[in-house]
N, C-alpha and C. Protein backbone atom coordinates (compact mmCIF):
# COMPACT_ATOMS: atom_id res chain seq x y z
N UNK A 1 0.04 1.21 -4.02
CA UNK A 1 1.04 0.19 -4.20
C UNK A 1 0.51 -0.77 -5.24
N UNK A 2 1.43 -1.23 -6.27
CA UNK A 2 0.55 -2.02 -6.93
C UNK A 2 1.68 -2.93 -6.72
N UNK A 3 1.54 -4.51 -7.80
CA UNK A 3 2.56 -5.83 -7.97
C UNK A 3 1.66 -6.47 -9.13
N UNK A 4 2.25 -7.45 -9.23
CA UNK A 4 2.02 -8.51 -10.23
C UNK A 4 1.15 -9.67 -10.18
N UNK A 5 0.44 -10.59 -10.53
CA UNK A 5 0.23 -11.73 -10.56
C UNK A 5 1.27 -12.49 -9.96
N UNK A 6 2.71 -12.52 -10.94
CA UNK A 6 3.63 -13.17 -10.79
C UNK A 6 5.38 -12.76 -9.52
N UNK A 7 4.52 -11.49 -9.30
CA UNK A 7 5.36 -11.20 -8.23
C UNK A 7 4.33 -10.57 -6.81
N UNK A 8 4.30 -11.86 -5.77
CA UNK A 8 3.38 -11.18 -4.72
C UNK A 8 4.79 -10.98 -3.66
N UNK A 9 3.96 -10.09 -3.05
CA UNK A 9 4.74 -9.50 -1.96
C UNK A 9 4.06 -8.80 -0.60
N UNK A 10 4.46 -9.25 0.68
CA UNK A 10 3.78 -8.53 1.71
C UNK A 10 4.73 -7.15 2.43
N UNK A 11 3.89 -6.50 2.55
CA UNK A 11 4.14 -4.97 3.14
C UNK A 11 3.90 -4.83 4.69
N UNK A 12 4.12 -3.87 5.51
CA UNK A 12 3.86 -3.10 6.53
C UNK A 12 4.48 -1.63 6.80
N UNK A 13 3.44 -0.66 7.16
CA UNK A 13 3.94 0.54 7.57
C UNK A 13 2.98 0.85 8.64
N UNK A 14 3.63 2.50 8.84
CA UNK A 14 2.76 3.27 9.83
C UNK A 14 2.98 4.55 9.60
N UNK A 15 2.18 5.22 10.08
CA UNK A 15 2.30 6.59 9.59
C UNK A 15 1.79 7.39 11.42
N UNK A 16 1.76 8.54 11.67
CA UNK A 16 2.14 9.15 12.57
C UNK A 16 0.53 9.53 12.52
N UNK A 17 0.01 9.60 11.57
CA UNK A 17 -1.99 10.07 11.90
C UNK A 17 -2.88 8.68 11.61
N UNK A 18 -3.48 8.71 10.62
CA UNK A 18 -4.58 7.85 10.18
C UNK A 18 -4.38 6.72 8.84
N UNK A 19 -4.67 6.06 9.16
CA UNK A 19 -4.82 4.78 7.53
C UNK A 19 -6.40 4.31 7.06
N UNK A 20 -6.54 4.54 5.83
CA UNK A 20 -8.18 4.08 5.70
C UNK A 20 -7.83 3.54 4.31
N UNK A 21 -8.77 2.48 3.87
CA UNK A 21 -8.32 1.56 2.82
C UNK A 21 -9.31 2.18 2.08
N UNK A 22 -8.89 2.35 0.82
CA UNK A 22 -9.71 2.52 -0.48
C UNK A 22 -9.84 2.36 -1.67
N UNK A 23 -10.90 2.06 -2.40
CA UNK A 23 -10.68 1.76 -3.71
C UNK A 23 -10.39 2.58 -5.20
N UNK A 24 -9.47 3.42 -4.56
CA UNK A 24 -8.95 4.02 -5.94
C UNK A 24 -7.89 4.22 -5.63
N UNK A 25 -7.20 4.78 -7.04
CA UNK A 25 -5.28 4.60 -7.33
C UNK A 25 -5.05 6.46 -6.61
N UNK A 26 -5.90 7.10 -7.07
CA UNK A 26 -4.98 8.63 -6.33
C UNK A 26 -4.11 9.15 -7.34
N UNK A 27 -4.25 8.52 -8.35
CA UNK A 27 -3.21 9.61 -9.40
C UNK A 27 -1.57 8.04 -9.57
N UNK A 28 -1.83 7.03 -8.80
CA UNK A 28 -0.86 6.04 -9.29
C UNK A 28 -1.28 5.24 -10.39
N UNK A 29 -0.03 5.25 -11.11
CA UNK A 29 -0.45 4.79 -12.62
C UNK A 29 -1.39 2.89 -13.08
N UNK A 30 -2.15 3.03 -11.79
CA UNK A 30 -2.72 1.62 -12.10
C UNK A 30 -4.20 2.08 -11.98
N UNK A 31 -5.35 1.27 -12.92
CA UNK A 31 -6.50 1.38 -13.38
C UNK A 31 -7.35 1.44 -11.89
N UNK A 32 -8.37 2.16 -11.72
CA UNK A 32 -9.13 2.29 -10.05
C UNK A 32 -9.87 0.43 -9.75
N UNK A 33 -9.96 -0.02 -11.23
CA UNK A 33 -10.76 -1.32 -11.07
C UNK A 33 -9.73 -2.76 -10.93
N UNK A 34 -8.38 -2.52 -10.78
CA UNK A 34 -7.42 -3.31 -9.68
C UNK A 34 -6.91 -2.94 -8.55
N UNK A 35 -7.45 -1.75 -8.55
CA UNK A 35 -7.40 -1.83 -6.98
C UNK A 35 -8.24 -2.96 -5.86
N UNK A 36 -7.27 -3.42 -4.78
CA UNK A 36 -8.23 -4.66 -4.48
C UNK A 36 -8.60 -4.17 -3.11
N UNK A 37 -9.65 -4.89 -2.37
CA UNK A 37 -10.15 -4.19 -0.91
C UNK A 37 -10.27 -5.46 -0.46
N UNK A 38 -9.05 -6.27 0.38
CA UNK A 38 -9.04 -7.73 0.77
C UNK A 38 -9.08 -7.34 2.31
N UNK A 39 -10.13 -6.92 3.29
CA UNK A 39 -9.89 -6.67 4.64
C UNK A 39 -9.44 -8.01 5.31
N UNK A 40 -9.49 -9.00 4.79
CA UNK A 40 -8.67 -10.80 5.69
C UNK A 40 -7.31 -10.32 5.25
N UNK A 41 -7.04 -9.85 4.33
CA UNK A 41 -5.62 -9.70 3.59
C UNK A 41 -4.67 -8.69 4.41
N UNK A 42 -5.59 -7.81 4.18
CA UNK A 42 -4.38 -6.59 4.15
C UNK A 42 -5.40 -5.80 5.79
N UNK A 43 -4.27 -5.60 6.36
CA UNK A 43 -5.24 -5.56 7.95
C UNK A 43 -4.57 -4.19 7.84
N UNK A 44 -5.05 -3.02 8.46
CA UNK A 44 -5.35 -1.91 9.95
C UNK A 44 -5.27 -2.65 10.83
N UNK A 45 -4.15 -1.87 11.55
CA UNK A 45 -4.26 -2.20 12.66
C UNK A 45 -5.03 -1.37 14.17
N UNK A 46 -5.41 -2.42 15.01
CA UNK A 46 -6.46 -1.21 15.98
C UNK A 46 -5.99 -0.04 16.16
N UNK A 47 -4.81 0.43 16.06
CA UNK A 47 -4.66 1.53 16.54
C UNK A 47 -4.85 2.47 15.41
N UNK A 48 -5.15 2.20 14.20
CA UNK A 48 -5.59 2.97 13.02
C UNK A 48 -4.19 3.29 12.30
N UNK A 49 -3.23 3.12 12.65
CA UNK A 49 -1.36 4.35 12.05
C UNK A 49 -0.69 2.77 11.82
N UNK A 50 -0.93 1.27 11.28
CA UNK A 50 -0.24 0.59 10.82
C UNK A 50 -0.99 -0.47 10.01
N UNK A 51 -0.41 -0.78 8.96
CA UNK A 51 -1.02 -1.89 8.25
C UNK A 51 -0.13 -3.03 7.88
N UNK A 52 -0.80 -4.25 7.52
CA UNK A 52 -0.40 -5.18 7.24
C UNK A 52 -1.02 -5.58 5.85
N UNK A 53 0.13 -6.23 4.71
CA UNK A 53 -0.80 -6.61 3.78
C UNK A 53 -0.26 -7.29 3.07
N UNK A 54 -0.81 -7.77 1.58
CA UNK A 54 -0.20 -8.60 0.63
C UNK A 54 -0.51 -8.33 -0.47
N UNK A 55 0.07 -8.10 -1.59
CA UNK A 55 -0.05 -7.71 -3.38
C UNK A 55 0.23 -8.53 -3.56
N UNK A 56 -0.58 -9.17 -4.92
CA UNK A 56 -0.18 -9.96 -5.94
C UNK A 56 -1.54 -9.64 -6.96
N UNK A 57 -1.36 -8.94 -8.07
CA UNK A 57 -2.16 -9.31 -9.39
C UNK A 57 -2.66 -7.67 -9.07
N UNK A 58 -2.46 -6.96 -8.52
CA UNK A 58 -3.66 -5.42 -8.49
C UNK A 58 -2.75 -4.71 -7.51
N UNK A 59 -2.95 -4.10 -6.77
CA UNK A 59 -3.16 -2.47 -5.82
C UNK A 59 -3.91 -2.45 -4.87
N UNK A 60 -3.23 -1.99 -3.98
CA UNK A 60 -3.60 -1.80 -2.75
C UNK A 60 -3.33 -0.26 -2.73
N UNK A 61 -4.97 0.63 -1.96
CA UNK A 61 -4.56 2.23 -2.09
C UNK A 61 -4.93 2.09 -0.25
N UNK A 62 -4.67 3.26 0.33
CA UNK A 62 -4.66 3.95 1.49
C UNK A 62 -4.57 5.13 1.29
N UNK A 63 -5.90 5.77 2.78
CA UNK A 63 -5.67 7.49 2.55
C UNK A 63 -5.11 7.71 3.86
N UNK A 64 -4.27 8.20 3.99
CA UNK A 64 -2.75 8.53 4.77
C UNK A 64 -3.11 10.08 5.50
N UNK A 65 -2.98 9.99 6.51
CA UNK A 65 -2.59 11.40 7.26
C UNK A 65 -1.18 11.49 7.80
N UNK A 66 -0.83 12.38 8.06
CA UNK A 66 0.94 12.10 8.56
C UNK A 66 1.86 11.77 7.84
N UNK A 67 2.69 11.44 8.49
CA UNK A 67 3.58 11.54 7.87
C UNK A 67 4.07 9.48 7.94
N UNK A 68 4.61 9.05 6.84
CA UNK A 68 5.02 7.51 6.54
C UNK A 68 6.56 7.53 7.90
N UNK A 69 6.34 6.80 8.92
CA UNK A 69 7.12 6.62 10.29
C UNK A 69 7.85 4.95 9.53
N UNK A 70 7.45 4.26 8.89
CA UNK A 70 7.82 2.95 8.50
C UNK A 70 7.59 2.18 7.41
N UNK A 71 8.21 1.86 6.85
CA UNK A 71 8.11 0.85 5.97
C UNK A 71 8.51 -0.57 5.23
N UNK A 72 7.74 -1.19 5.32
CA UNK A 72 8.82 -2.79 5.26
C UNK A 72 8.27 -3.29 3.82
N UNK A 73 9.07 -4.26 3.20
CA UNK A 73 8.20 -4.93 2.00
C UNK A 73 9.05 -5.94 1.86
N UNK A 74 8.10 -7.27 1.33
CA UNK A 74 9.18 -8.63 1.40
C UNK A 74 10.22 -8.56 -0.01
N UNK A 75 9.51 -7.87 -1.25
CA UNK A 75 10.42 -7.94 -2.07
C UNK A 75 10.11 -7.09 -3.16
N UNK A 76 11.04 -5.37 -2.90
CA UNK A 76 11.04 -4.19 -3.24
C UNK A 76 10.92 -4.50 -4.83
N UNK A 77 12.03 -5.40 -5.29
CA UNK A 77 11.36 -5.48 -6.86
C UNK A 77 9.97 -5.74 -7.31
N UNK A 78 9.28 -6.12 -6.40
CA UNK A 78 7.90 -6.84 -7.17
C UNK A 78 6.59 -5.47 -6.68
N UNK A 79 7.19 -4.32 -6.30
CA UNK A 79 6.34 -3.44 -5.77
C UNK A 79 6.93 -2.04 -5.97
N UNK A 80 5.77 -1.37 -6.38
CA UNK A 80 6.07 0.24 -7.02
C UNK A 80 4.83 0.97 -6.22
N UNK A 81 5.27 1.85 -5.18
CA UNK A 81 4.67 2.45 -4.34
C UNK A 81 4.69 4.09 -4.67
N UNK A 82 3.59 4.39 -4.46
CA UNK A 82 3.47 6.01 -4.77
C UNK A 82 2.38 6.76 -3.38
N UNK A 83 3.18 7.90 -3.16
CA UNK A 83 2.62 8.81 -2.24
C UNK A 83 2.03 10.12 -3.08
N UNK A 84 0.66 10.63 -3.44
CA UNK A 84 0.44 11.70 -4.01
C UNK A 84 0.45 11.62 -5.52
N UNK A 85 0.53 10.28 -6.18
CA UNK A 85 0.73 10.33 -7.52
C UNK A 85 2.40 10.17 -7.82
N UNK A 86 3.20 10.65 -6.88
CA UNK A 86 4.31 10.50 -6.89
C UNK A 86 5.21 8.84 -6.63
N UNK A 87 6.10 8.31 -7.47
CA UNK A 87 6.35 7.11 -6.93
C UNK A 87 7.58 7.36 -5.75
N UNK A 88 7.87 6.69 -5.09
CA UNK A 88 8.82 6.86 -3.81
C UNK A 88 9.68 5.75 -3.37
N UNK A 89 10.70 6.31 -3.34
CA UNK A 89 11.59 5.20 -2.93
C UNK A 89 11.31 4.41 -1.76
N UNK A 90 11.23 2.76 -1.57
CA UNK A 90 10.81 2.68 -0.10
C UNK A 90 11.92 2.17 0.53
N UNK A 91 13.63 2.65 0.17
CA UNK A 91 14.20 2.53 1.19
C UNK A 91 14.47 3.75 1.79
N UNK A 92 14.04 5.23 1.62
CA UNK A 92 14.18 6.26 2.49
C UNK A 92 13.15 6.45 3.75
């Protein structure tokens, strides 16, 4: 997921297996060295299958098992999300 400086925005999903935060893009078209790793920011949750977070200025990556069960974002324009290198709509 990446955003802007000038457009921040907070997220949440879940996915049906695992979430682990990491510092690279995965084939999404943003540089591996904005990717950001803010663990106060952008939380896992205990049960490992939901996160909480916030973009502004870089990318946020996750390595995903399962399948995406949810997704929320405060403001879809300011955020371009990709699964696999692929970008994805996040109202389906």
């Amino acid at each position: 997921m990446g955003g802007s400086p000038e457009d921040k925005a907070t997220y949440e999903f879940s996915v049906t297996g695992t979430i682990e935060r990491r510092g690279q893009s995965y084939g999404a078209p943003i540089d591996d060295g904005a990717v950001t790793r803010d663990p106060d920011i952008d939380v896992i949750g205990d049960d490992g299958a939901s996160v909480e977070g916030r973009l502004g200025g870089g990318g946020d990556a996750y390595r995903i098992t399962g399948e995406i069960t949810e997704f929320e974002v405060e403001d879809e324009d300011a955020v371009e999300v990709y699964v696999d290198g692929e970008r994805i709509d996040t109202d389906e």
